[in-house]
PDB file of N, CA and C in Angstrom:
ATOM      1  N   UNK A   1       0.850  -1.168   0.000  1.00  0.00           N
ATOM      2  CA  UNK A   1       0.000   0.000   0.000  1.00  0.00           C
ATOM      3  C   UNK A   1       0.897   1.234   0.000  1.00  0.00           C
ATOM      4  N   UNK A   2       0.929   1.850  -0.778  1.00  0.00           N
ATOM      5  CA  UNK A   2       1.519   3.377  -1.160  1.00  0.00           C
ATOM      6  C   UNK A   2       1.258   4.236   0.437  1.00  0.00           C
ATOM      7  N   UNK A   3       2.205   4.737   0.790  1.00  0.00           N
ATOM      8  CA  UNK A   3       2.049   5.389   2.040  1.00  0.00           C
ATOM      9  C   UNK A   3       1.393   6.365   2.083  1.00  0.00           C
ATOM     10  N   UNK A   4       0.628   7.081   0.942  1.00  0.00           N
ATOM     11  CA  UNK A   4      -0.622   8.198   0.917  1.00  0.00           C
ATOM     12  C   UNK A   4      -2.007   7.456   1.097  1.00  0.00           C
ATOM     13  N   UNK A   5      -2.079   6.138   0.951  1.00  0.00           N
ATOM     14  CA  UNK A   5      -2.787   5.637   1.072  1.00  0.00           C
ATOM     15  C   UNK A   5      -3.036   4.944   2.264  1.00  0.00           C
ATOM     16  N   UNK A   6      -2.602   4.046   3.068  1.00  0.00           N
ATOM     17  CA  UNK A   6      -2.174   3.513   4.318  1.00  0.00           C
ATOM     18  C   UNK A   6      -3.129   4.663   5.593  1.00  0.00           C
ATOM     19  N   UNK A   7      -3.579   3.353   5.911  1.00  0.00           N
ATOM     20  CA  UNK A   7      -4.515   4.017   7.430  1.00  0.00           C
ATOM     21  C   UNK A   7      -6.067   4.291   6.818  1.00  0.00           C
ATOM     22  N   UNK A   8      -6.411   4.151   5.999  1.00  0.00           N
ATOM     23  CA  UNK A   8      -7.922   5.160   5.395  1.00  0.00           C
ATOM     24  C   UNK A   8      -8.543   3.861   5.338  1.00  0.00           C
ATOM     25  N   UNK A   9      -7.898   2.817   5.319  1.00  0.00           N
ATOM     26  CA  UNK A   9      -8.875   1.446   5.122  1.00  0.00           C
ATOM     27  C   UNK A   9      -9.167   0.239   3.833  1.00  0.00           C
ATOM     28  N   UNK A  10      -8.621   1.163   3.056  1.00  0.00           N
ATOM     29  CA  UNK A  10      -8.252   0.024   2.274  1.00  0.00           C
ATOM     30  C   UNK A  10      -8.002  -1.072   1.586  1.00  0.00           C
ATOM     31  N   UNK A  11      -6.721  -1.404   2.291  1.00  0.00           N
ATOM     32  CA  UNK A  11      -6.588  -2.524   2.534  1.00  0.00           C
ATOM     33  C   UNK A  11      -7.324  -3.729   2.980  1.00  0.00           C
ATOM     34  N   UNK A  12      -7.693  -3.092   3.980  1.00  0.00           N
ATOM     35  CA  UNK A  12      -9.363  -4.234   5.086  1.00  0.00           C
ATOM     36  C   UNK A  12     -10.027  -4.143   4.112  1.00  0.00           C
ATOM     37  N   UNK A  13     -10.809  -3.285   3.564  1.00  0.00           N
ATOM     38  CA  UNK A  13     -11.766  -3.198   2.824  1.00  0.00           C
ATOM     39  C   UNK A  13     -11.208  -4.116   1.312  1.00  0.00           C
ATOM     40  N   UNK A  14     -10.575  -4.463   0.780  1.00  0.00           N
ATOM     41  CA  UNK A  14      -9.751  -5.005  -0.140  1.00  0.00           C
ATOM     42  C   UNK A  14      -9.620  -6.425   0.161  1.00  0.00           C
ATOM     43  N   UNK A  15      -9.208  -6.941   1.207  1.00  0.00           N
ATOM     44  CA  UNK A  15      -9.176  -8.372   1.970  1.00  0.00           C
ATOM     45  C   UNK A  15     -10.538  -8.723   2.374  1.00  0.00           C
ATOM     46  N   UNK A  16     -11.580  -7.652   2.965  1.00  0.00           N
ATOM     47  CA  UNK A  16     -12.935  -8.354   2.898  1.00  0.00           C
ATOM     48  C   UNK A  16     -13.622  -8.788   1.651  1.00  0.00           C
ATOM     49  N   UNK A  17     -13.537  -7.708   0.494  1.00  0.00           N
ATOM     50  CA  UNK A  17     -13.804  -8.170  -0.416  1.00  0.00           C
ATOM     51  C   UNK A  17     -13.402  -9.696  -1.098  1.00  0.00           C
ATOM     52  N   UNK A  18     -12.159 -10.356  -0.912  1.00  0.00           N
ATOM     53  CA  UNK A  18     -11.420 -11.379  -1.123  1.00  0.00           C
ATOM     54  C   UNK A  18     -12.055 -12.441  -0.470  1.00  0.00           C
ATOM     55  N   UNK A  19     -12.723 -11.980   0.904  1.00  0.00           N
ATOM     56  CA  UNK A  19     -12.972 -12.745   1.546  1.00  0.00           C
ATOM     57  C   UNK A  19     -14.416 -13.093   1.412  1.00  0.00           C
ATOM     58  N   UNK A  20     -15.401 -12.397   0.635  1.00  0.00           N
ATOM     59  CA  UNK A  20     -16.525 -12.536   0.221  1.00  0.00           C
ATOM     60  C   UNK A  20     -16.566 -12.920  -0.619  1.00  0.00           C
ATOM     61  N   UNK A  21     -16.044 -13.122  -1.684  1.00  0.00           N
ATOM     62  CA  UNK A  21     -15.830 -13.830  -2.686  1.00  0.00           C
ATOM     63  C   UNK A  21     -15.458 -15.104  -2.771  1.00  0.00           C
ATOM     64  N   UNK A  22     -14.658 -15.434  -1.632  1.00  0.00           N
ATOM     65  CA  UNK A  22     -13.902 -16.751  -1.223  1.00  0.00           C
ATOM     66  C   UNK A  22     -15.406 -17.296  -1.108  1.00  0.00           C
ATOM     67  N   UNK A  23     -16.114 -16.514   0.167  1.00  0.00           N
ATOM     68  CA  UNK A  23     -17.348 -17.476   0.302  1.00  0.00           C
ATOM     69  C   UNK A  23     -18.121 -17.917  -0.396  1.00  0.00           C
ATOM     70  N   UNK A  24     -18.658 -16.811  -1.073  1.00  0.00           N
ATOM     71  CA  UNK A  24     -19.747 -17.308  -2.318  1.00  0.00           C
ATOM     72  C   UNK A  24     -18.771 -18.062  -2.877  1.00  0.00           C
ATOM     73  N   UNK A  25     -17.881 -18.339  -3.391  1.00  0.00           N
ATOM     74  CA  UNK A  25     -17.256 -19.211  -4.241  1.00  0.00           C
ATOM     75  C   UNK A  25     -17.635 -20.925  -3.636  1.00  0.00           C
ATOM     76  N   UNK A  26     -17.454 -20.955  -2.232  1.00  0.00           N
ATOM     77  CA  UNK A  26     -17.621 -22.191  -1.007  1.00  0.00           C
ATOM     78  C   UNK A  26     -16.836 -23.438  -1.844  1.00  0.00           C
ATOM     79  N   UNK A  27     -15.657 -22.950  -1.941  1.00  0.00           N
ATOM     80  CA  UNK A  27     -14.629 -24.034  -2.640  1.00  0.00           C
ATOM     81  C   UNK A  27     -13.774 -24.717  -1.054  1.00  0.00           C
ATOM     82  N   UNK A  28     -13.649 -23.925  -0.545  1.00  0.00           N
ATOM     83  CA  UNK A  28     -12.595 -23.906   0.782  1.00  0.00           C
ATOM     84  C   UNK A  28     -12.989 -23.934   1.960  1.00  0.00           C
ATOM     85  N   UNK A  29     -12.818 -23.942   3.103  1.00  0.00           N
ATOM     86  CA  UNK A  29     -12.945 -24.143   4.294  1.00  0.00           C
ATOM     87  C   UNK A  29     -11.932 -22.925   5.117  1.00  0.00           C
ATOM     88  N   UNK A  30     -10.943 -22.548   4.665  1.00  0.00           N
ATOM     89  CA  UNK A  30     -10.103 -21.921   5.271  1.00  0.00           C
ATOM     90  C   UNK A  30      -9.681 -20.811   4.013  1.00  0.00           C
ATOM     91  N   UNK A  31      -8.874 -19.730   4.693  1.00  0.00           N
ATOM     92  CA  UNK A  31      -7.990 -19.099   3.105  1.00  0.00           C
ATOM     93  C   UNK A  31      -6.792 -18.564   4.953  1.00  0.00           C
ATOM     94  N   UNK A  32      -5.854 -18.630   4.413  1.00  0.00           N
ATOM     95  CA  UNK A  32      -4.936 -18.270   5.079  1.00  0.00           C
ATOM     96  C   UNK A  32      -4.003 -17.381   4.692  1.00  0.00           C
ATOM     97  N   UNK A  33      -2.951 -16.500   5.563  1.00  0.00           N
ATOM     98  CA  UNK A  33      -1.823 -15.379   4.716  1.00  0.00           C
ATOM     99  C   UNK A  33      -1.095 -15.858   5.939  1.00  0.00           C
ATOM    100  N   UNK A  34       0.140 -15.011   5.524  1.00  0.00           N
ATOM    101  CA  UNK A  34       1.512 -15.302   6.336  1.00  0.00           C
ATOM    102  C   UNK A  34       2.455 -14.097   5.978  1.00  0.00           C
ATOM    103  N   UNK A  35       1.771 -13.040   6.498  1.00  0.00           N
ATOM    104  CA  UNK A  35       2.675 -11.894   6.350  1.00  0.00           C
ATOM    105  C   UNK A  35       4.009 -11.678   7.612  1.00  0.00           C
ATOM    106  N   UNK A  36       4.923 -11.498   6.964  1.00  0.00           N
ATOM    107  CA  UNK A  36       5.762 -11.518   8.401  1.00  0.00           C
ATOM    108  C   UNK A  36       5.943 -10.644   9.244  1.00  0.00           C
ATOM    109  N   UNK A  37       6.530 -11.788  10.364  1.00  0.00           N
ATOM    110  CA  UNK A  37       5.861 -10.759  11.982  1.00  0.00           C
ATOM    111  C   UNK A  37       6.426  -9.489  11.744  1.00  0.00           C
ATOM    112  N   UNK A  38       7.513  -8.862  11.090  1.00  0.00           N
ATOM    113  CA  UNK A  38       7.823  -7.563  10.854  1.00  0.00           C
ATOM    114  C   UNK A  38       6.910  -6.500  10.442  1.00  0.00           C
ATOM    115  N   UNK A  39       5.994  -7.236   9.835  1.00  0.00           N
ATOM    116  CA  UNK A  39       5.102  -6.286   8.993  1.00  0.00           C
ATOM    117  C   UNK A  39       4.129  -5.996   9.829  1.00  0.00           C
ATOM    118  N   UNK A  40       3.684  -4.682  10.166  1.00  0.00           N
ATOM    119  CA  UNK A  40       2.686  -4.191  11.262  1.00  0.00           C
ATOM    120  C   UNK A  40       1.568  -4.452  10.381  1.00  0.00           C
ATOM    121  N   UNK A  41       1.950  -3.376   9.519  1.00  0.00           N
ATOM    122  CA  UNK A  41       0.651  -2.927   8.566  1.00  0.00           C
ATOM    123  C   UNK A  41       0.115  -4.479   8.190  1.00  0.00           C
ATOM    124  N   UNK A  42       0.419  -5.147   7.507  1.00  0.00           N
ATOM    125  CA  UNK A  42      -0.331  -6.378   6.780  1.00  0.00           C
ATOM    126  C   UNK A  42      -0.826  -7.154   8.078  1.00  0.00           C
ATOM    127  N   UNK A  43      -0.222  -7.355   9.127  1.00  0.00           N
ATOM    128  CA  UNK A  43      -0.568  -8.434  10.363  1.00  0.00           C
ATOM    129  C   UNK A  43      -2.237  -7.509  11.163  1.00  0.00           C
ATOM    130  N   UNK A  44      -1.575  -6.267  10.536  1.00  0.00           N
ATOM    131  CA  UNK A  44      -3.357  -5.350  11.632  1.00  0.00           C
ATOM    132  C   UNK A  44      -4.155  -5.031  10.219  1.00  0.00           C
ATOM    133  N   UNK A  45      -4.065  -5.602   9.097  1.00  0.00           N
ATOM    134  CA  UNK A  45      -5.117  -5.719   8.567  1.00  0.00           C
ATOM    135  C   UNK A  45      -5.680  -7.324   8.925  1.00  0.00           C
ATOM    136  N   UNK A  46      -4.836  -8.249   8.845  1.00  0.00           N
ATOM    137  CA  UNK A  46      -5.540  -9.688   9.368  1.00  0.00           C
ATOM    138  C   UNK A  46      -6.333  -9.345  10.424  1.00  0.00           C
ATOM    139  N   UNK A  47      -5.812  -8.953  11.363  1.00  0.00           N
ATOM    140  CA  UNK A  47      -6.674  -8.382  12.633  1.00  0.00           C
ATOM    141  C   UNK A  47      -7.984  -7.790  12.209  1.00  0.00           C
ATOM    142  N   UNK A  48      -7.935  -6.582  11.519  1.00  0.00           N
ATOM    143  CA  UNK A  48      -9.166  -5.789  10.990  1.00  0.00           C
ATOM    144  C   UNK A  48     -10.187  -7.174  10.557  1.00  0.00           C
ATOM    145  N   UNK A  49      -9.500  -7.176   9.656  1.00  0.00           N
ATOM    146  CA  UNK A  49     -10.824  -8.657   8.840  1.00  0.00           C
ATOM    147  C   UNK A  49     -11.360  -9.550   9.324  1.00  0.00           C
ATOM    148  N   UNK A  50     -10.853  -9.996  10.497  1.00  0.00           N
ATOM    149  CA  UNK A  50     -11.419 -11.024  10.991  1.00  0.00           C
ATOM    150  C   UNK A  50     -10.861 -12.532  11.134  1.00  0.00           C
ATOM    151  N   UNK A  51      -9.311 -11.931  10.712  1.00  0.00           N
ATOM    152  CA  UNK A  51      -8.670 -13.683  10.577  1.00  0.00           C
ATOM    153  C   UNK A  51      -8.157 -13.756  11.808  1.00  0.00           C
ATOM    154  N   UNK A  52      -8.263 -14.907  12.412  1.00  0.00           N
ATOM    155  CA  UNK A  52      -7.304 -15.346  13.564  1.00  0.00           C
ATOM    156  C   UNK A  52      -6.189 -15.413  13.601  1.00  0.00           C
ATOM    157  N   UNK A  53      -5.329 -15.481  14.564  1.00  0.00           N
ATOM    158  CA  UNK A  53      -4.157 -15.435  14.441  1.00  0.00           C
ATOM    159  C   UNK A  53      -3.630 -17.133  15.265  1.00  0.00           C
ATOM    160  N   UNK A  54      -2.735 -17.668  14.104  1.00  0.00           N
ATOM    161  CA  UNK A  54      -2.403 -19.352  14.661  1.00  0.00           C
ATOM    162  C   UNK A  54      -1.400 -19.455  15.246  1.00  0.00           C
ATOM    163  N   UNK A  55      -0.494 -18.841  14.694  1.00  0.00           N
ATOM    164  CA  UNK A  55       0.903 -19.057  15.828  1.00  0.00           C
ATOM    165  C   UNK A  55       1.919 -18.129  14.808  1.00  0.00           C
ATOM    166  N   UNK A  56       3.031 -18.127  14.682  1.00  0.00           N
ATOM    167  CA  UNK A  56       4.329 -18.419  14.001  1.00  0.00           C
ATOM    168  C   UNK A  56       4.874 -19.359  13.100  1.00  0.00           C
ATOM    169  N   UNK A  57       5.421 -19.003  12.223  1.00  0.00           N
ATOM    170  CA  UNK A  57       6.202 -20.351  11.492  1.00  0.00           C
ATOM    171  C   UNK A  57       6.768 -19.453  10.372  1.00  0.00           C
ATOM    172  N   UNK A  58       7.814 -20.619   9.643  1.00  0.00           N
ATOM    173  CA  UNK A  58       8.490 -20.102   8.878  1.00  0.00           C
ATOM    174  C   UNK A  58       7.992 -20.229   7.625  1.00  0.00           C
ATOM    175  N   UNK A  59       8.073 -19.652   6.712  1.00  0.00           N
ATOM    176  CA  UNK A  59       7.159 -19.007   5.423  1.00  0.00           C
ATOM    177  C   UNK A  59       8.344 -18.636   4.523  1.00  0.00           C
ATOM    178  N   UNK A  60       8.082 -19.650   2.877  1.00  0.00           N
ATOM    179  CA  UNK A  60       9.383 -19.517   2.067  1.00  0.00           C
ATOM    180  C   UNK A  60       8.884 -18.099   1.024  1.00  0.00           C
ATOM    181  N   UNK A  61       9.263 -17.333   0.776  1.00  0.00           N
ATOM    182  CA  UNK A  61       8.294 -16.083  -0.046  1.00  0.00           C
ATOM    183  C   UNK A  61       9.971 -14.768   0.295  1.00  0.00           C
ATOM    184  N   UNK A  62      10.640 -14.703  -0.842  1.00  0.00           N
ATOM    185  CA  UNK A  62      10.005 -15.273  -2.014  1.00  0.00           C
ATOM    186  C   UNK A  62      10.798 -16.738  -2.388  1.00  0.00           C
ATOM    187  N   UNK A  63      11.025 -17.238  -3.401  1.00  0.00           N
ATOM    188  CA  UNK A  63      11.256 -18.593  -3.325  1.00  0.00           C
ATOM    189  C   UNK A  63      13.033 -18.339  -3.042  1.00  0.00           C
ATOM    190  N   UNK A  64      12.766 -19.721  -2.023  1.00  0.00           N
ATOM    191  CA  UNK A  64      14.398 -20.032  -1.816  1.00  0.00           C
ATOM    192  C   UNK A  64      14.610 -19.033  -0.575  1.00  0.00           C
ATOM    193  N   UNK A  65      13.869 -17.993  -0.007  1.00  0.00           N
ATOM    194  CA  UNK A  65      14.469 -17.424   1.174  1.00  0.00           C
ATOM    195  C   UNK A  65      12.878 -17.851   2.262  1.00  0.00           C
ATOM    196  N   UNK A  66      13.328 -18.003   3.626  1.00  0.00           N
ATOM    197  CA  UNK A  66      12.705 -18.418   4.464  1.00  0.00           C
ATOM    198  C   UNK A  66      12.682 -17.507   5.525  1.00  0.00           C
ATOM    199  N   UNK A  67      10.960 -16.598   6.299  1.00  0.00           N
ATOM    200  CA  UNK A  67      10.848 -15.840   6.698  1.00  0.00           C
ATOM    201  C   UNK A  67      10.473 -16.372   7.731  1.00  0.00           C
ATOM    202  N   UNK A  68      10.507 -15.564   9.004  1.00  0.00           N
ATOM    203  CA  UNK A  68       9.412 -15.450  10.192  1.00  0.00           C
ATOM    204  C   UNK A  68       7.865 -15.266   9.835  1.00  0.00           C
ATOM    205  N   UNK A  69       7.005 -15.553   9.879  1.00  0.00           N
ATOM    206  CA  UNK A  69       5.444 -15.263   9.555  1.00  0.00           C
ATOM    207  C   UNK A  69       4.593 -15.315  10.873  1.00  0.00           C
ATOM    208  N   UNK A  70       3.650 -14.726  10.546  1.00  0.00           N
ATOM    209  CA  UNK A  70       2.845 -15.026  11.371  1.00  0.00           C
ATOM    210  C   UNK A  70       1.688 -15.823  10.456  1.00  0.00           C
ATOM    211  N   UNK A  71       0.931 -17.069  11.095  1.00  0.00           N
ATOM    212  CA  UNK A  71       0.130 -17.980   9.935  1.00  0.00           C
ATOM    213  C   UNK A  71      -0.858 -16.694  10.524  1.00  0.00           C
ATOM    214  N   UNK A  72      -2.133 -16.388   9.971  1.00  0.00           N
ATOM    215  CA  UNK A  72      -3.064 -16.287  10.202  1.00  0.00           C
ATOM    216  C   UNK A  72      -4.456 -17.323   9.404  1.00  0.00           C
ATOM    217  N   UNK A  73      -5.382 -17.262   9.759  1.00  0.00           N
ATOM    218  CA  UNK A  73      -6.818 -17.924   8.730  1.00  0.00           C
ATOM    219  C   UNK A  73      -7.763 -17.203   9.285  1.00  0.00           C
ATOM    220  N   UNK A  74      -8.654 -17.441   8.560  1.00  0.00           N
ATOM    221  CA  UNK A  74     -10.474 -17.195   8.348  1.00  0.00           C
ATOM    222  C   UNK A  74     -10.867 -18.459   7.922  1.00  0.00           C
ATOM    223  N   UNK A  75     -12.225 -18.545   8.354  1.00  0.00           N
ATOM    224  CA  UNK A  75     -12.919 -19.977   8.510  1.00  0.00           C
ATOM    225  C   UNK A  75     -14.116 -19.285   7.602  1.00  0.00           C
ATOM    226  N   UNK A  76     -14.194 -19.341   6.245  1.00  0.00           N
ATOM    227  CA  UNK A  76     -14.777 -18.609   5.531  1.00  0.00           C
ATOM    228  C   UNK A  76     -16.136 -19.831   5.526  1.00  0.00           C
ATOM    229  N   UNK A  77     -16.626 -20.811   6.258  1.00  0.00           N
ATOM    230  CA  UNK A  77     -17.472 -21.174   6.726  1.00  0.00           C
ATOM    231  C   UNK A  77     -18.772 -20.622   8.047  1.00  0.00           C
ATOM    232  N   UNK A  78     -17.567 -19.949   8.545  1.00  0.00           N
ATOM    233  CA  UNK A  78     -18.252 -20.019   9.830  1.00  0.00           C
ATOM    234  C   UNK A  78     -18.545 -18.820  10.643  1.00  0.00           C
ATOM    235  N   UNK A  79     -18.319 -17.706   9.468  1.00  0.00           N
ATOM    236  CA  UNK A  79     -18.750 -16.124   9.562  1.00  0.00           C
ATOM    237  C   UNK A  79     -19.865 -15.874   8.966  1.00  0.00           C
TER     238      UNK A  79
END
């Protein structure tokens, strides 16, 4: 997110959409991200939306380098 942009909402609003779509789609049970724990901004939009937060783990992105993450999911069932 372009830093003129950042904070106004966005983003959330951008990931809900994803996430409404996921549903009506009802292919999945889960949709998950793994932004890493460094990243404020992407980890407090999971927060905003509604995804839980699972633990930690390591997350290969981009290929061949291996990050800290935080897993998050949504149970795009059960909202």
């Amino acid at each position: 997110m372009l830093p003129e942009f950042q904070g106004q909402g966005v983003a959330t609003a951008a990931v809900r959409a994803v996430l409404a779509a996921a549903q009506e789609d009802n292919q999945h049970r889960w949709l998950h991200a793994f932004p890493s724990v460094a990243n404020a901004g992407s980890n407090a939009v999971c927060s905003k939306a509604g995804f839980e937060l699972v633990g930690q783990t390591d997350f290969e992105y981009p290929p061949g380098h291996i990050m800290l993450s935080n897993e998050w999911r949504y149970d795009l069932r059960g909202r």
